[in-house]
Protein backbone atom coordinates (compact mmCIF):
# COMPACT_ATOMS: atom_id res chain seq x y z
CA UNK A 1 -117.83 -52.58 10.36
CA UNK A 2 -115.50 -51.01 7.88
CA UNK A 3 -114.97 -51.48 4.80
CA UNK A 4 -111.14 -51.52 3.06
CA UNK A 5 -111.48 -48.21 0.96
CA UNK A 6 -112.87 -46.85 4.68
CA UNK A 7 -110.91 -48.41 7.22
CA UNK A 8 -108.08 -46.85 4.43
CA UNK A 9 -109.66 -43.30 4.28
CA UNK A 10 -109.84 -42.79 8.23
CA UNK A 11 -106.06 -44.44 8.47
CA UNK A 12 -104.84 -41.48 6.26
CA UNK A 13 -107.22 -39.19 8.36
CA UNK A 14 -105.82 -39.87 11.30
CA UNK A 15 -102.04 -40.00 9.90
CA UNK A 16 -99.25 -36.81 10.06
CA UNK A 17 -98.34 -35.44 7.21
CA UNK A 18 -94.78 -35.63 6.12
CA UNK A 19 -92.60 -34.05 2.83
CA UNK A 20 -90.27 -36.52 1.11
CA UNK A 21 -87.38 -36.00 3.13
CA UNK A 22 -89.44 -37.13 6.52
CA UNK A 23 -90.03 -33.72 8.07
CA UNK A 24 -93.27 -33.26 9.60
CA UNK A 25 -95.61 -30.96 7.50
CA UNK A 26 -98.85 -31.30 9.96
CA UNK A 27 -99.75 -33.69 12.61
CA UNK A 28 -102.46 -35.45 12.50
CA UNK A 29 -106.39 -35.10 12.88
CA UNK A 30 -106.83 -36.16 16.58
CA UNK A 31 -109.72 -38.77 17.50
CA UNK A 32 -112.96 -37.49 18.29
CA UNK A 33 -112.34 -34.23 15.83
CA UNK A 34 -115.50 -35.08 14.18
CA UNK A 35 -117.71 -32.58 15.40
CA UNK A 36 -120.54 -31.67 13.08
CA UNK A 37 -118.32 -28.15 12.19
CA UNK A 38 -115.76 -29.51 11.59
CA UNK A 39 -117.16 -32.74 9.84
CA UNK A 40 -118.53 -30.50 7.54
CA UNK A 41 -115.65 -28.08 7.16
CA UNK A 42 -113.10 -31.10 6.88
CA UNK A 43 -114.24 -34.34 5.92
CA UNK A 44 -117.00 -33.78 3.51
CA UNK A 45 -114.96 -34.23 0.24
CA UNK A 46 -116.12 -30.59 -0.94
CA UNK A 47 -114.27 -27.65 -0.46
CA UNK A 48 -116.46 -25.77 2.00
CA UNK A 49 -113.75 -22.90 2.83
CA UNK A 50 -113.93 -20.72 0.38
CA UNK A 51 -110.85 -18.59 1.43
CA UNK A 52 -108.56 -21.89 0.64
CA UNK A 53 -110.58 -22.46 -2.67
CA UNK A 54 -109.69 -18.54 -3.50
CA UNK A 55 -106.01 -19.01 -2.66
CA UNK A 56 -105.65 -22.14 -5.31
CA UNK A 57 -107.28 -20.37 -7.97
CA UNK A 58 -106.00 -16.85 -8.00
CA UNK A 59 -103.07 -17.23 -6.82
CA UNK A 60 -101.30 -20.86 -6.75
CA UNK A 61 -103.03 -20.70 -10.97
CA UNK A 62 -104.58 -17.68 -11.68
CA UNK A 63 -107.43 -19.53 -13.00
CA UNK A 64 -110.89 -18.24 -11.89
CA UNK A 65 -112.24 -21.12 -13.44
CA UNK A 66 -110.15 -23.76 -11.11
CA UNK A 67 -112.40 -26.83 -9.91
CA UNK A 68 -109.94 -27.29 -6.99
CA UNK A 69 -111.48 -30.64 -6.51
CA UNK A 70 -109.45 -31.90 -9.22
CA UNK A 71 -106.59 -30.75 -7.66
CA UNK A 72 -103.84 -33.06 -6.73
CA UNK A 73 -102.46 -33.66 -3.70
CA UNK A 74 -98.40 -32.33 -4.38
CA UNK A 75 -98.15 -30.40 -1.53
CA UNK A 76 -94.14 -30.41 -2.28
CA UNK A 77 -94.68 -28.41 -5.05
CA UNK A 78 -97.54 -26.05 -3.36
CA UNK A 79 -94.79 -25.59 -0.35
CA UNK A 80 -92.16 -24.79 -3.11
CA UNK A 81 -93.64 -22.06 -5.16
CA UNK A 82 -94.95 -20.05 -1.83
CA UNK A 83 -96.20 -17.12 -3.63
CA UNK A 84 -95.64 -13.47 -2.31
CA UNK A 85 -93.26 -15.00 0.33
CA UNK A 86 -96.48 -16.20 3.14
CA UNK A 87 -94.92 -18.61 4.32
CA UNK A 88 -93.62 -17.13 7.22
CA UNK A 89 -93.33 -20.36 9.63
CA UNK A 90 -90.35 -21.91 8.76
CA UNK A 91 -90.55 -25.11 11.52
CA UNK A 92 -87.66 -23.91 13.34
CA UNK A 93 -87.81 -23.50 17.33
CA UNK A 94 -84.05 -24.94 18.11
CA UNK A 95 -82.97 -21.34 19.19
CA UNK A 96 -85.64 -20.87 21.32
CA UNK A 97 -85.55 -24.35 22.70
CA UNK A 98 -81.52 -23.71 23.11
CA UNK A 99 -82.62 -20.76 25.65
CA UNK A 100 -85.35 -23.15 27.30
CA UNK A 101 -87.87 -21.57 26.12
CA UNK A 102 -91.55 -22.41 27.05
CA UNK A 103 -94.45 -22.51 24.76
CA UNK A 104 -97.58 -22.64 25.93
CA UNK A 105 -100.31 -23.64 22.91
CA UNK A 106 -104.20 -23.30 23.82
């Protein structure tokens, strides 16, 4: 059995991300996506990519120092700033829908 503050952290798990308007930021983790790698890469409370750890610190504060654990969650305003212009997918496929377009993701 499960306790609230569980039952609670695998509902949010296993929930889609969406901004403030309702737009869909990132779908959610699918069931039975707890393989050890990825248990350990995702789930584990620590941050255990480095890479993404890197990005926060130099550039989202320029803070070598940054304990990104402390970080909070405002995505809106990570989205916003988008530093050096990387965010290059912009969520838009209605043109290429509009030509029936197929998409094949593996």
């Amino acid at each position: 059995c499960l306790l609230g503050e569980q039952a609670k952290a695998i509902r949010t798990i296993l929930s889609p991300l969406y901004n403030p308007e309702g737009e869909l930021w990132f779908p959610r983790q699918h069931p039975s996506s707890e393989d050890a790698v990825t248990l350990r890469a995702m789930y584990s409370g620590k941050p255990s990519i480095p890479h993404t750890a890197d990005w926060f610190r130099y550039i989202h504060h320029n803070d070598s120092n940054l304990d990104v654990m402390k970080l909070n969650s405002n995505w809106v305003y990570f989205q916003a700033v988008n530093p050096f212009n990387i965010d290059t997918w912009k969520g838009d496929l209605s043109r290429f829908k509009s030509r029936n377009g197929k998409l094949t993701i593996y």
